[in-house]
Protein backbone atom coordinates (compact mmCIF):
# COMPACT_ATOMS: atom_id res chain seq x y z
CA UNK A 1 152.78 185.29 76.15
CA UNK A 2 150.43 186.14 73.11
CA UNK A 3 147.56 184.04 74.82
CA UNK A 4 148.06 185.99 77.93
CA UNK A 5 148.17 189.13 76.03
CA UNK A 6 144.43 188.02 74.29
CA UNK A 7 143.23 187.01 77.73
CA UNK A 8 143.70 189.97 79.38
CA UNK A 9 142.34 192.28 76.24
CA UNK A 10 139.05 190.27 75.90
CA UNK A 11 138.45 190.57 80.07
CA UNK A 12 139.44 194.65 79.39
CA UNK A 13 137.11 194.45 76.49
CA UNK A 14 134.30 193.15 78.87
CA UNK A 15 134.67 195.59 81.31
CA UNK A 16 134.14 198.24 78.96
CA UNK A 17 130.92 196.42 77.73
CA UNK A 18 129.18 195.42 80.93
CA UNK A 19 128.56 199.24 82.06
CA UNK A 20 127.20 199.94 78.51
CA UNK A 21 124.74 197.08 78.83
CA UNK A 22 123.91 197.48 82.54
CA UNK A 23 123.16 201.08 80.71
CA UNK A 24 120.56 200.35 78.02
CA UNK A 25 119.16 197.36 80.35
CA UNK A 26 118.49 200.71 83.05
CA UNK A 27 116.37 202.28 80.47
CA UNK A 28 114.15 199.95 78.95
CA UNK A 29 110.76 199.69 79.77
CA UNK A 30 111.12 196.60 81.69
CA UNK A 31 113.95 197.79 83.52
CA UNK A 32 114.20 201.83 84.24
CA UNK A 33 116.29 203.55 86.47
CA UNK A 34 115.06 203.81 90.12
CA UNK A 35 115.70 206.25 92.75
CA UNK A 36 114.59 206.59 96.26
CA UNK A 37 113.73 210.33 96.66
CA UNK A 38 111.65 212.50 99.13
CA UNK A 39 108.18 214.46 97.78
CA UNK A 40 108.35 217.33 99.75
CA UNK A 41 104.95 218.20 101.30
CA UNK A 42 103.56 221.69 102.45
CA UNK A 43 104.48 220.26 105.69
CA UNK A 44 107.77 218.00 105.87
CA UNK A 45 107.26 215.24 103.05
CA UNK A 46 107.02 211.38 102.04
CA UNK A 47 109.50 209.00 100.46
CA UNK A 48 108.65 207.16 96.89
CA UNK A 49 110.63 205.47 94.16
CA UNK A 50 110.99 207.78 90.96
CA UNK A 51 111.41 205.57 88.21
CA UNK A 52 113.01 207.25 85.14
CA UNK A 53 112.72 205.17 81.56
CA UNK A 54 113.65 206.80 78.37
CA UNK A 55 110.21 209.01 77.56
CA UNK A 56 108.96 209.37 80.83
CA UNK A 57 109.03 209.73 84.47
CA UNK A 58 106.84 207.88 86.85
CA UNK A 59 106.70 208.48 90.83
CA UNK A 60 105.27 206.21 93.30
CA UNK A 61 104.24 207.56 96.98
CA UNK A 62 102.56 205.00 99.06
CA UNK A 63 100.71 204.74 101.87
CA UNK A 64 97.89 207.89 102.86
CA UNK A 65 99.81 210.22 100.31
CA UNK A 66 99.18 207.67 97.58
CA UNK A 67 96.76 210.19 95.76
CA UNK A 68 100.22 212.20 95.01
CA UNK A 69 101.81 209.05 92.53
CA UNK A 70 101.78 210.34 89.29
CA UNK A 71 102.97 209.33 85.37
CA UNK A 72 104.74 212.08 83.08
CA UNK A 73 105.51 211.93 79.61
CA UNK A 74 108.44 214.01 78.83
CA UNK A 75 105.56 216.65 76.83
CA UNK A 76 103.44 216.68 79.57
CA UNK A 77 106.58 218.51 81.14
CA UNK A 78 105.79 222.20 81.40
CA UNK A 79 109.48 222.47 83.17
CA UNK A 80 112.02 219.94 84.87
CA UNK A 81 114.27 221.37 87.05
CA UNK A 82 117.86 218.76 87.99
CA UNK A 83 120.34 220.26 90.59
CA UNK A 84 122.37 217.73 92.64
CA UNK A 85 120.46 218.46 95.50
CA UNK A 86 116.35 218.92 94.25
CA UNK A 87 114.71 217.84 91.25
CA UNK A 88 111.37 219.80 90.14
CA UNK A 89 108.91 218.61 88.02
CA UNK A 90 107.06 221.44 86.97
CA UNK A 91 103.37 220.27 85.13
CA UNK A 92 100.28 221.55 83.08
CA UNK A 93 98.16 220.60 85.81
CA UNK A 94 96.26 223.36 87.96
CA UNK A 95 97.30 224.46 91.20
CA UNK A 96 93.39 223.43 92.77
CA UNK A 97 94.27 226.17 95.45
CA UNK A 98 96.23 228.75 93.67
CA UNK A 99 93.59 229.02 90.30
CA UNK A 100 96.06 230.12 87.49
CA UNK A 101 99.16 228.74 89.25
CA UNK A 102 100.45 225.12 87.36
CA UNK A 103 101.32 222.10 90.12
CA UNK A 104 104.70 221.36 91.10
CA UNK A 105 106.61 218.33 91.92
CA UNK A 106 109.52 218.48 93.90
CA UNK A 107 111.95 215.72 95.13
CA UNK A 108 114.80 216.68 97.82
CA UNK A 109 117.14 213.92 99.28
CA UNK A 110 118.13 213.05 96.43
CA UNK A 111 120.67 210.07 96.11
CA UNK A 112 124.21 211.00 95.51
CA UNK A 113 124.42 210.14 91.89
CA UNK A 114 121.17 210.77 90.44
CA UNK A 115 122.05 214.32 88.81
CA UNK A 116 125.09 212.74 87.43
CA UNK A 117 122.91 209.95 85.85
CA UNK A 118 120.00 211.68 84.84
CA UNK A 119 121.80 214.71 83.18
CA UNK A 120 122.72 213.05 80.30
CA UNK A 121 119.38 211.37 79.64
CA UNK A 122 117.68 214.83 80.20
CA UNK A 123 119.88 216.70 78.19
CA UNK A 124 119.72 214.01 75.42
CA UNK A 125 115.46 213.62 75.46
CA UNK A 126 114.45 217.14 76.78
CA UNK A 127 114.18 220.47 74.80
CA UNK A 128 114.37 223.98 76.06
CA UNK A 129 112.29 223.32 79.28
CA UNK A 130 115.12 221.65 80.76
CA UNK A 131 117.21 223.58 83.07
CA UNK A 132 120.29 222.15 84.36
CA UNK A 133 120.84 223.82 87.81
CA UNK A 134 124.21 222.18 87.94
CA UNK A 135 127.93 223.05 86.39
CA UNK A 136 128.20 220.48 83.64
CA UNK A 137 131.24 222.30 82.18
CA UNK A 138 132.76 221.76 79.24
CA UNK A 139 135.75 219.27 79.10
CA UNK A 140 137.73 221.97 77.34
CA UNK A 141 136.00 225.36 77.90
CA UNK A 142 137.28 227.86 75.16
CA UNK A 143 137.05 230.78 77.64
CA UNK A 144 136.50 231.73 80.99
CA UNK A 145 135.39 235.02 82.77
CA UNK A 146 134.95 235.69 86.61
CA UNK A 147 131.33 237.29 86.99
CA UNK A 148 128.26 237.52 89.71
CA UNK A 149 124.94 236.90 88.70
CA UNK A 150 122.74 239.85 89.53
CA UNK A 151 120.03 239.29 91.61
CA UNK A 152 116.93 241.09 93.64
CA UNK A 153 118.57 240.19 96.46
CA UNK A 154 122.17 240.14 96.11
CA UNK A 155 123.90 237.80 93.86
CA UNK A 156 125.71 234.72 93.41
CA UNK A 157 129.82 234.98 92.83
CA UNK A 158 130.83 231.70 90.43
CA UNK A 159 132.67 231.84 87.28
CA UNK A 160 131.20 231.78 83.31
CA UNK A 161 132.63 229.19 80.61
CA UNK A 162 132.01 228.83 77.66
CA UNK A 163 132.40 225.51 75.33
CA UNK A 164 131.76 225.03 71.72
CA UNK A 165 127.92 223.55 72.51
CA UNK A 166 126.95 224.81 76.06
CA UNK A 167 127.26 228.21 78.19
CA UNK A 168 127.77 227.43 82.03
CA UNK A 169 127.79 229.45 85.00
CA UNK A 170 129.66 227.82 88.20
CA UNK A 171 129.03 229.11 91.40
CA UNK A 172 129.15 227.08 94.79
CA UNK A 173 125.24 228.33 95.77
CA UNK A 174 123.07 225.44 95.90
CA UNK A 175 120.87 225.59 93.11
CA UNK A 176 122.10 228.85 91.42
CA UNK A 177 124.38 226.95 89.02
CA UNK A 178 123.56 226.69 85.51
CA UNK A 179 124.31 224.28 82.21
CA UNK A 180 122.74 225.89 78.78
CA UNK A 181 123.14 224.36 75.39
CA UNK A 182 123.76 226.52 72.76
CA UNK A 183 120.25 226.03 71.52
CA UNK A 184 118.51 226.84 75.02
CA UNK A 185 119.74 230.39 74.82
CA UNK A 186 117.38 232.62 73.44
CA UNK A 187 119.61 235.42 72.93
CA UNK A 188 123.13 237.03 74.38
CA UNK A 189 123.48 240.18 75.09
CA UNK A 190 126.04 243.05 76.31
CA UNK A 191 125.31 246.99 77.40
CA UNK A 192 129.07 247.22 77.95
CA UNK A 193 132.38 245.48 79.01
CA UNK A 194 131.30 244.19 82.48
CA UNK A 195 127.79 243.36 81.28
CA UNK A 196 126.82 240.31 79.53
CA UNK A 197 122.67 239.08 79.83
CA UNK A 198 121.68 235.38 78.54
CA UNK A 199 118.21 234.79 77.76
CA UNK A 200 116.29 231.30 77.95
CA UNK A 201 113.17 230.03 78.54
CA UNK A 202 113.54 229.73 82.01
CA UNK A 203 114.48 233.23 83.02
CA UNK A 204 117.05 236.54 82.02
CA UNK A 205 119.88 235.72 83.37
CA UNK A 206 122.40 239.19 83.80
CA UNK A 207 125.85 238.95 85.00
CA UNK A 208 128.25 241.59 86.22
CA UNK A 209 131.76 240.71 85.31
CA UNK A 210 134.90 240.99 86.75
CA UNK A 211 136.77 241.44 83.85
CA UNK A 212 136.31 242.74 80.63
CA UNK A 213 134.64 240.51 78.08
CA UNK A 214 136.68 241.02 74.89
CA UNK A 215 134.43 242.27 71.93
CA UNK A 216 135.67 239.28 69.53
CA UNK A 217 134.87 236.62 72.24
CA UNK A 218 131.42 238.30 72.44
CA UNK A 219 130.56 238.65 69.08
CA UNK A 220 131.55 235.11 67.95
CA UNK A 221 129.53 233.62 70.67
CA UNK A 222 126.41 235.87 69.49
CA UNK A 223 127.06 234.40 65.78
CA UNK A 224 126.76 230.83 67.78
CA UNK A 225 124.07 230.96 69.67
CA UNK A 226 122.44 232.64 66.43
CA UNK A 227 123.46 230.36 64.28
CA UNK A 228 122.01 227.58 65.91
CA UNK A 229 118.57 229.13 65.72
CA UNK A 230 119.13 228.81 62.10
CA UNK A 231 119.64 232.38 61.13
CA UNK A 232 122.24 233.44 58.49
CA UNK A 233 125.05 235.62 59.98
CA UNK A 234 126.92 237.78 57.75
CA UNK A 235 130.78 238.27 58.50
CA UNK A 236 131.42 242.11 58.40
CA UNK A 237 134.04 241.82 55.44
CA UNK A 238 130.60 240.06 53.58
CA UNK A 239 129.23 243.63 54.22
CA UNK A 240 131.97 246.01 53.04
């Protein structure tokens, strides 16, 4: 019984290992992750293999688009875009047609699982010119509010939440979704009960809500997203 018992722990014990391995084998320089994606084109697009290792991202196109195959360090990034359906690399490199405008990479047919993989690698290696246009929610979100995200056309209906180290906004519009960490957001902001503004590097976003956003809620999630930009925050009983 006991050497059953110790058989079946080590085999549960190697199960749990093998994924972590197959894990740091995927990004070492000898053996990164690969994904089969699509470069979209002015006109309809190419496949290649984007290889992802742990300070960089390479992409192969072959054939008469070959010219297009390019190497990024993470700091050559000017802006990386991951949604679960497009991936855009945004670089320092001149638009030769658009003077002033910076080139663009973007990748559409994604596989299924890439955003899932790559998020956590992004999110680990990349600072503020990340954006996560997904819903990586918090396991345990501390609070929730209802809300549309204004926008010049309309808006998008989805849902805030807010965790102790990340802001999302849910909505079920491709590419409209949105994962911050606490130290992406610039600033928070509120004109009034149904209005709530977060600014990042990336863009202001405002929000209507559909309920009213409790001043306490408000003001300890200022004091967080300040905090983490280092500033010292005085509790008003400091001040009287």
């Amino acid at each position: 019984m006991e050497m059953a018992f110790r058989i079946k722990a080590q085999a549960i014990a190697l199960l749990i290992w093998l994924p972590a391995l197959a894990v740091g084998q995927a990004l070492s320089p000898a053996n990164p992750l690969r994904f089969r994606v699509r470069h979209r084109h002015i006109r309809n697009g190419a496949e290649g293999i984007l290889r992802v290792e742990s300070d960089s991202i390479v992409f192969e196109e072959p054939g008469k688009h070959k010219a297009h195959s390019r190497e990024w360090k993470f700091e050559d990034i000017r802006q990386l875009t991951l949604g679960q359906k497009m991936l855009r690399i945004q670089t320092y490199e001149d638009q030769r047609w658009q003077p002033g405008r910076d080139r663009e990479f973007v990748f559409d047919e994604l596989p299924k699982d890439l955003a899932d993989q790559l998020y956590p690698l992004f999110s680990r290696r990349l600072d503020q010119r990340f954006v996560a246009a997904l819903a990586e929610g918090p396991a345990q979100p501390e609070w929730q509010i209802p809300a549309k995200l204004l926008h010049a056309t309309g808006g998008f209906q989805g849902v805030i939440l807010v965790g102790r180290d990340r802001v999302v906004f849910r909505t079920t519009t491709d590419g409209q979704s949105r994962t911050w960490r606490i130290g992406d957001i610039d600033s928070v902001s509120s004109s009034g009960p149904f209005d709530f503004t977060i600014t990042t590097y990336e863009n202001d976003f405002r929000f209507e809500l559909k309920q009213v956003l409790p001043e306490a809620r408000y003001e300890e999630l200022w004091r967080t997203v300040n905090r983490a930009k280092g500033l010292q925050i005085l509790n008003r009983k400091d001040n009287e």
